[in-house]
N, C-alpha and C. Protein backbone atom coordinates (compact mmCIF):
# COMPACT_ATOMS: atom_id res chain seq x y z
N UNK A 1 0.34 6.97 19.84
CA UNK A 1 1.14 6.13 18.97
C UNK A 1 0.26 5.63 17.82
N UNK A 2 0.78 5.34 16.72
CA UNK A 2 0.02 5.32 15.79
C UNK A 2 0.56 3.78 15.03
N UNK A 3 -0.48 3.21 14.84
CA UNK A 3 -0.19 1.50 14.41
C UNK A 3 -1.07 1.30 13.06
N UNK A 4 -0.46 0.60 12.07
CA UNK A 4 -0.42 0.47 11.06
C UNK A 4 -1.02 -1.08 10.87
N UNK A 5 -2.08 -1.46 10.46
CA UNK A 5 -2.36 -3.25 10.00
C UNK A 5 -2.88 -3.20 8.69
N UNK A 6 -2.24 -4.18 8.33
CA UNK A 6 -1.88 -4.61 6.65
C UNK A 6 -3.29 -5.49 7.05
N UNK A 7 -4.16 -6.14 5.64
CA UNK A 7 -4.93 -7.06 5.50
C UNK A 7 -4.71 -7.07 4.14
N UNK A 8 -5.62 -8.54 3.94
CA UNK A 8 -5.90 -8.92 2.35
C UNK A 8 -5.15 -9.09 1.22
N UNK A 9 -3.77 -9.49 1.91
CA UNK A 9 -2.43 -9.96 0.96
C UNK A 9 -2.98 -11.56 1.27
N UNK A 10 -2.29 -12.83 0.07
CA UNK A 10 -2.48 -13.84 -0.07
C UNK A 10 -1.56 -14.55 -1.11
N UNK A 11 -2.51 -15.63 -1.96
CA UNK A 11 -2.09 -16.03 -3.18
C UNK A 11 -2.72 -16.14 -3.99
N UNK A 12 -2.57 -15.41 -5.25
CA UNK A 12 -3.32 -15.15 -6.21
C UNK A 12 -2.59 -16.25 -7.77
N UNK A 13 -3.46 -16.12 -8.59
CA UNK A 13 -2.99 -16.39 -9.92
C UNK A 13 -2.72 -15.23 -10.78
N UNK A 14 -1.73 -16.04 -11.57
CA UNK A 14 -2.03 -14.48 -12.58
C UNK A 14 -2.87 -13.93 -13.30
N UNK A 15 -3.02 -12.32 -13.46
CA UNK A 15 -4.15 -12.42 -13.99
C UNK A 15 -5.46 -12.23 -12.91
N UNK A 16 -5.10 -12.41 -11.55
CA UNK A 16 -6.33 -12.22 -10.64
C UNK A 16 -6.08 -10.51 -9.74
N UNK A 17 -6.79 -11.03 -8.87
CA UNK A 17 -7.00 -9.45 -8.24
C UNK A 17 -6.68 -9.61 -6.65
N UNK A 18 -6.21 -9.07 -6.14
CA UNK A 18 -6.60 -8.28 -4.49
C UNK A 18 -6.47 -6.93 -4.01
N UNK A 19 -7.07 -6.98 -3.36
CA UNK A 19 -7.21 -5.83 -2.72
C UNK A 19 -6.69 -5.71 -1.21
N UNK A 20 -5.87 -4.93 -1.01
CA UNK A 20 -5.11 -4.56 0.43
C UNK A 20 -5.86 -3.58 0.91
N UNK A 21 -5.97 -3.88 2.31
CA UNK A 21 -6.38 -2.81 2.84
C UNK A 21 -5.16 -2.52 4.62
N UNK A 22 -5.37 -1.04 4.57
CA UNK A 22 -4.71 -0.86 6.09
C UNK A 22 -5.73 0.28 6.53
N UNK A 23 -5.26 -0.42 7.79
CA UNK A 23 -6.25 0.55 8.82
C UNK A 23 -5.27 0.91 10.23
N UNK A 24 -5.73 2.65 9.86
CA UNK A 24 -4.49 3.00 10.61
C UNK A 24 -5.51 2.96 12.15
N UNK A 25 -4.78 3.01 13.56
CA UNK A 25 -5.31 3.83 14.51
C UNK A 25 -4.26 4.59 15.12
N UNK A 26 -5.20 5.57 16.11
CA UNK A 26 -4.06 6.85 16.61
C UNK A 26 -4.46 7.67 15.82
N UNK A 27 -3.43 8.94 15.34
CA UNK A 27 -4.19 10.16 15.00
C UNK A 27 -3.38 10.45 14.36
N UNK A 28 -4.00 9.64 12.86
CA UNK A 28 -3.76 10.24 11.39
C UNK A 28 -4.57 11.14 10.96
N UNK A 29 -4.42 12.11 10.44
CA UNK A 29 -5.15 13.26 9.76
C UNK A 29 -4.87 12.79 8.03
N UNK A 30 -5.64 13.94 6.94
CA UNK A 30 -6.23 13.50 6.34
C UNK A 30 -4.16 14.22 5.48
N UNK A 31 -3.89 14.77 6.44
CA UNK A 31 -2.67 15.33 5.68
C UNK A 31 -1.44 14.25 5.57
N UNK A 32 -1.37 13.06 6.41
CA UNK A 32 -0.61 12.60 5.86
C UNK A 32 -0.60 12.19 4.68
N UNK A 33 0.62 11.82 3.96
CA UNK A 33 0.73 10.75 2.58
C UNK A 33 0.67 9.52 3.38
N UNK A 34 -0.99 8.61 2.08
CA UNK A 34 -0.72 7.25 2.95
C UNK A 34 0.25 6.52 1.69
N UNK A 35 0.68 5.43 1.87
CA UNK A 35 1.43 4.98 0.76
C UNK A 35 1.73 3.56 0.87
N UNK A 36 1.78 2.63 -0.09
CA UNK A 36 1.88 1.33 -0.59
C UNK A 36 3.20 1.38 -0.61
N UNK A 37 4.14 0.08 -0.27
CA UNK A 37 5.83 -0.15 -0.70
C UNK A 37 5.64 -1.67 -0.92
N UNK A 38 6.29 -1.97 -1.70
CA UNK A 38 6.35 -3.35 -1.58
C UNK A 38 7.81 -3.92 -1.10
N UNK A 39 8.55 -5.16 -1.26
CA UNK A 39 10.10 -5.41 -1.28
C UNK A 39 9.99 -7.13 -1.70
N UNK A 40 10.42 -7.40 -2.40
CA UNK A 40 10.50 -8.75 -2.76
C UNK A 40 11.78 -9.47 -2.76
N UNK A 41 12.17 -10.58 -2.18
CA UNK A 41 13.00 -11.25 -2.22
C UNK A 41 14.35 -10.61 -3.11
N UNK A 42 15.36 -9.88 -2.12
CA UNK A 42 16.94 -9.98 -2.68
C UNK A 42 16.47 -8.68 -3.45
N UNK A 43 15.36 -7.63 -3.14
CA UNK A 43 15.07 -6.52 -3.80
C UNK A 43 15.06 -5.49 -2.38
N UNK A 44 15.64 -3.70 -3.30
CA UNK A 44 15.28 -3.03 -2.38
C UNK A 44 13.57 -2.73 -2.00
N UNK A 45 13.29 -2.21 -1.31
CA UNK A 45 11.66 -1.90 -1.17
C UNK A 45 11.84 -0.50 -1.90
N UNK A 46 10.57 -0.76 -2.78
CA UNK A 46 10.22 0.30 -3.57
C UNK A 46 8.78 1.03 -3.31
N UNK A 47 8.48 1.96 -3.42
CA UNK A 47 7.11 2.55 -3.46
C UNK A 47 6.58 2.13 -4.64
N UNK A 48 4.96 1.74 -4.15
CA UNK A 48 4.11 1.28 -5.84
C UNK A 48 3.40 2.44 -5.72
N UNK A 49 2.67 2.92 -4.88
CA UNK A 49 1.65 4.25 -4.78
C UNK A 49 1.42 4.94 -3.71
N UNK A 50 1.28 5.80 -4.17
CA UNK A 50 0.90 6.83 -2.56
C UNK A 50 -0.16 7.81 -3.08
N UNK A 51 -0.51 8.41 -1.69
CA UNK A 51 -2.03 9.14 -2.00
C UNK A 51 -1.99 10.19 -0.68
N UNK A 52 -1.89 11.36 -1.35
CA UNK A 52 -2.71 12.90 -0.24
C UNK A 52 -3.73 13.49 -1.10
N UNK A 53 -4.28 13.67 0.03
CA UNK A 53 -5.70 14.27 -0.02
C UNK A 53 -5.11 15.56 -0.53
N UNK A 54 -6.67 15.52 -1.71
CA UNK A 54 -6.70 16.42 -2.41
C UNK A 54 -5.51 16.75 -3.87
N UNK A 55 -4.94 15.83 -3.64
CA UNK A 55 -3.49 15.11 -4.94
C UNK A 55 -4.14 14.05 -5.51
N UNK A 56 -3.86 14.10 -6.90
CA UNK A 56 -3.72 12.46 -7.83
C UNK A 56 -3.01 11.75 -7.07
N UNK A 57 -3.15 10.52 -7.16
CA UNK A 57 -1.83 9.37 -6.48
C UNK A 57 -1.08 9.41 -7.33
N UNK A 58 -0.07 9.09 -6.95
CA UNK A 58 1.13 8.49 -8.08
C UNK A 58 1.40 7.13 -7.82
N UNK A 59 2.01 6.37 -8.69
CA UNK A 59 2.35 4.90 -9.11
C UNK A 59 3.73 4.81 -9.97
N UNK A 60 4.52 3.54 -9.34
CA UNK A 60 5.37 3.25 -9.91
C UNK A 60 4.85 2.70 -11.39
N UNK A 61 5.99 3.12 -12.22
CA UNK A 61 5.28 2.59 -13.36
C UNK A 61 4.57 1.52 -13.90
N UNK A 62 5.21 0.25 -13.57
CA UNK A 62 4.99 -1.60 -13.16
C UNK A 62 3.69 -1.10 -13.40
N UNK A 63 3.26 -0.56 -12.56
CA UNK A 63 1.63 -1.31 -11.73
C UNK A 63 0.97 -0.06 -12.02
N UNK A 64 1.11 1.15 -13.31
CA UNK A 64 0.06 1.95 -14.05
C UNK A 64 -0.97 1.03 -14.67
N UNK A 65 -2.16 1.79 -14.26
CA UNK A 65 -3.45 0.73 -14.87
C UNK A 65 -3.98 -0.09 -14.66
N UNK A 66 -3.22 -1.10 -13.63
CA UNK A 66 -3.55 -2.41 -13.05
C UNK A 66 -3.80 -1.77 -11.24
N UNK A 67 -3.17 -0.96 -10.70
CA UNK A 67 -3.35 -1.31 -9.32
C UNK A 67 -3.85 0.30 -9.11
N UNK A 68 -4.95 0.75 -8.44
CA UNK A 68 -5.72 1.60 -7.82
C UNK A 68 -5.42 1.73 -6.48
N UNK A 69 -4.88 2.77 -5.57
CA UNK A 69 -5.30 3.14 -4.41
C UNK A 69 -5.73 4.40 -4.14
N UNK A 70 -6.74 4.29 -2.88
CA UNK A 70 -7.62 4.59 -2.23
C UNK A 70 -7.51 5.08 -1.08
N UNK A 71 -8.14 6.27 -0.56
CA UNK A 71 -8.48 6.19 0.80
C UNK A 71 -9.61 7.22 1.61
N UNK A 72 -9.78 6.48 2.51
CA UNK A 72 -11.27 6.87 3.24
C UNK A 72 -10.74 7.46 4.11
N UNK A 73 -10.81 8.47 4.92
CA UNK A 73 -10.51 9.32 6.07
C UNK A 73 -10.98 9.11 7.05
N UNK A 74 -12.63 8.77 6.49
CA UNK A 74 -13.13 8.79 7.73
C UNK A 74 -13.06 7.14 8.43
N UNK A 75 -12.70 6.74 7.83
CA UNK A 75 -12.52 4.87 8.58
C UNK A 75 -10.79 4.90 8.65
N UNK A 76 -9.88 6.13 8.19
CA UNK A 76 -8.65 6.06 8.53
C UNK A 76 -8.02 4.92 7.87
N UNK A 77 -8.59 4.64 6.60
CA UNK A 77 -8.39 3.12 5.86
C UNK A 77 -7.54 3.90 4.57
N UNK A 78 -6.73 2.86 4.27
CA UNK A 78 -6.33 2.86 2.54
C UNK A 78 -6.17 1.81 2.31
N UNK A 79 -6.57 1.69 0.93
CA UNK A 79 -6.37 0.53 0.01
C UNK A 79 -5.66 0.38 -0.80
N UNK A 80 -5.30 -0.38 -1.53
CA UNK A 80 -4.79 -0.86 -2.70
C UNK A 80 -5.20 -2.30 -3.39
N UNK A 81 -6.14 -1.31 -4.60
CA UNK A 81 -6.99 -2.88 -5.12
C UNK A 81 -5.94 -2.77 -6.71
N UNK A 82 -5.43 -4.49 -6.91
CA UNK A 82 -4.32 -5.01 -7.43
C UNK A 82 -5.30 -5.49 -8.04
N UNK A 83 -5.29 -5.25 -9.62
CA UNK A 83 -5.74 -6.46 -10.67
C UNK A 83 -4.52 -6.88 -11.62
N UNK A 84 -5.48 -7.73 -12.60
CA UNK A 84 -4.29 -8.42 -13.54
C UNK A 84 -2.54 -8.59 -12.81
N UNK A 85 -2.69 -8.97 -11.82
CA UNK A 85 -1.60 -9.07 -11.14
C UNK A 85 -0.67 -10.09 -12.11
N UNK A 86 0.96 -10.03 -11.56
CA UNK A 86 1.58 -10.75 -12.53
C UNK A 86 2.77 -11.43 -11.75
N UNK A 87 3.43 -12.46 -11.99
CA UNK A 87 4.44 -13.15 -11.22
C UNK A 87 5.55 -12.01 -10.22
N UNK A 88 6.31 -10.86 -11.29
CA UNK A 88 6.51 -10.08 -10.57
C UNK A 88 6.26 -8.81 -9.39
N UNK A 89 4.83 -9.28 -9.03
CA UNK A 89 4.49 -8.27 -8.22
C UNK A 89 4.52 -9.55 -7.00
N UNK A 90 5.26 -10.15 -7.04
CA UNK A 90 5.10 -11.33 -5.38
C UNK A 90 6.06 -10.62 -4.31
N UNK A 91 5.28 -9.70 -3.32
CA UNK A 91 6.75 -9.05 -2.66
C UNK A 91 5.80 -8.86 -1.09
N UNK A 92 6.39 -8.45 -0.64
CA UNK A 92 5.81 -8.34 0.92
C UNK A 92 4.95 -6.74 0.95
N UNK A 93 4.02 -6.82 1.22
CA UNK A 93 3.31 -4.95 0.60
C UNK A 93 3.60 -4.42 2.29
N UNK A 94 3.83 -3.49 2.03
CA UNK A 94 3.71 -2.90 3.35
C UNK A 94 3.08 -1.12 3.25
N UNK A 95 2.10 -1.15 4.37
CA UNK A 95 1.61 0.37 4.09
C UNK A 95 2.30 1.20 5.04
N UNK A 96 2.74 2.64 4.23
CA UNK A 96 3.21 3.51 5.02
C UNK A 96 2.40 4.83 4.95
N UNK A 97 2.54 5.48 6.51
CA UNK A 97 1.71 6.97 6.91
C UNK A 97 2.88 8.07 7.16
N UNK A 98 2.95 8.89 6.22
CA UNK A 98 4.10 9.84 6.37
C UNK A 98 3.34 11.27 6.62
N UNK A 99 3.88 11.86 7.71
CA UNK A 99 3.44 13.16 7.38
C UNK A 99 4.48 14.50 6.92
N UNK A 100 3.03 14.88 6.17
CA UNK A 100 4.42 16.12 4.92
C UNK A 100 5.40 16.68 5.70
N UNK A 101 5.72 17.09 7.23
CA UNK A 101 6.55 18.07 7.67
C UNK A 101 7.16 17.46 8.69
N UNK A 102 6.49 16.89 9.11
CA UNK A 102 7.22 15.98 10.58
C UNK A 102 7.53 14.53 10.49
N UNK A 103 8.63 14.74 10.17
CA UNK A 103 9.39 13.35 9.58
C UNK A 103 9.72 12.53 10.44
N UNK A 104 9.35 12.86 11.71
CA UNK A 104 9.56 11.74 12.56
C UNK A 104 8.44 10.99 13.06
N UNK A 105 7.16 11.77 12.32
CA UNK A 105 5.68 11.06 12.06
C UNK A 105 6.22 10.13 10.74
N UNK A 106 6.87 8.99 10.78
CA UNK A 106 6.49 8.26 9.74
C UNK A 106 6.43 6.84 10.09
N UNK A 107 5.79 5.97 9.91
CA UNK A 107 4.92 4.98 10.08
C UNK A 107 4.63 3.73 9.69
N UNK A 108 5.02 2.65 9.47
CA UNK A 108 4.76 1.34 9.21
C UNK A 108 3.99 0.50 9.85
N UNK A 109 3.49 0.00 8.64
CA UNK A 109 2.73 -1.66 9.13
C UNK A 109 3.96 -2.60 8.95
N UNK A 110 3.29 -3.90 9.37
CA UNK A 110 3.83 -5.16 9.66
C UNK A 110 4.07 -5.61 8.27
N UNK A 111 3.53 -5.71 7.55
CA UNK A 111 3.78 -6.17 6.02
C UNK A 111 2.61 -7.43 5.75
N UNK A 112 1.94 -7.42 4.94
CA UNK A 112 1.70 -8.75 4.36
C UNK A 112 1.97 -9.18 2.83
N UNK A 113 1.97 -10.54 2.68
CA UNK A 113 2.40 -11.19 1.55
C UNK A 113 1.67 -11.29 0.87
N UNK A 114 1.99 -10.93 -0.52
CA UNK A 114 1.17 -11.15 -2.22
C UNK A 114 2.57 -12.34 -2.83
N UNK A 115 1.48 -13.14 -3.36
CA UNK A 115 2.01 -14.13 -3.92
C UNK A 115 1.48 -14.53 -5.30
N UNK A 116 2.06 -14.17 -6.49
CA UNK A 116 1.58 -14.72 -7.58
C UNK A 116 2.17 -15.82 -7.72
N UNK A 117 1.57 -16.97 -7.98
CA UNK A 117 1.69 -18.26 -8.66
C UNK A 117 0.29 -19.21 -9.10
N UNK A 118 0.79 -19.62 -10.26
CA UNK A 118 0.13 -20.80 -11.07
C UNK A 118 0.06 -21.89 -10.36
């Protein structure tokens, strides 16, 4: 079974930075897509980025330039480091592990909270 933990969501200002990290355990390979979603209050959940090995990531548009993710294989980690963050990115992040063919390999964390406010 494969379990998903969110870290390093909080409250930021605008204008500041964090960085998410998840760390999968169980037996992710390097083939899944790992991927960032967020969902914010009275919103559907949207994808901000995702990442397979050996692919560019892609990014919702919002968050081109400002938010980077990452991932290490061998610590089974991905990130997502958030700068210049802005009021509208306050949503619950949640990381997801999909794998390309077996769709019933797909995978959630618990979610944690990003909060922009002044």
């Amino acid at each position: 079974q494969v379990q998903l933990v969110e870290s390093g969501g909080g409250l930021v200002q605008p204008g500041g930075s964090l960085r998410l990290s998840c760390a999968a355990s169980g037996s992710i390979s390097s083939l899944y897509r790992m991927g960032w979603y967020r969902q914010a209050p009275g919103k559907q959940r949207e994808l901000v980025a995702a990442i397979t090995s050996g692919d560019s990531p892609n990014y919702v548009d919002s968050v081109k330039g400002r938010f980077t993710i990452s991932r290490d294989n061998a610590k089974n980690t991905v990130y997502l480091q958030m700068n210049s963050l802005k009021f509208e990115d306050t949503a619950v992040y949640y990381c997801n592990a999909a794998h390309p063919w077996m769709v019933a390999k797909n995978y959630w964390g618990q979610g944690t909270q990003v909060t922009v406010a002044s």
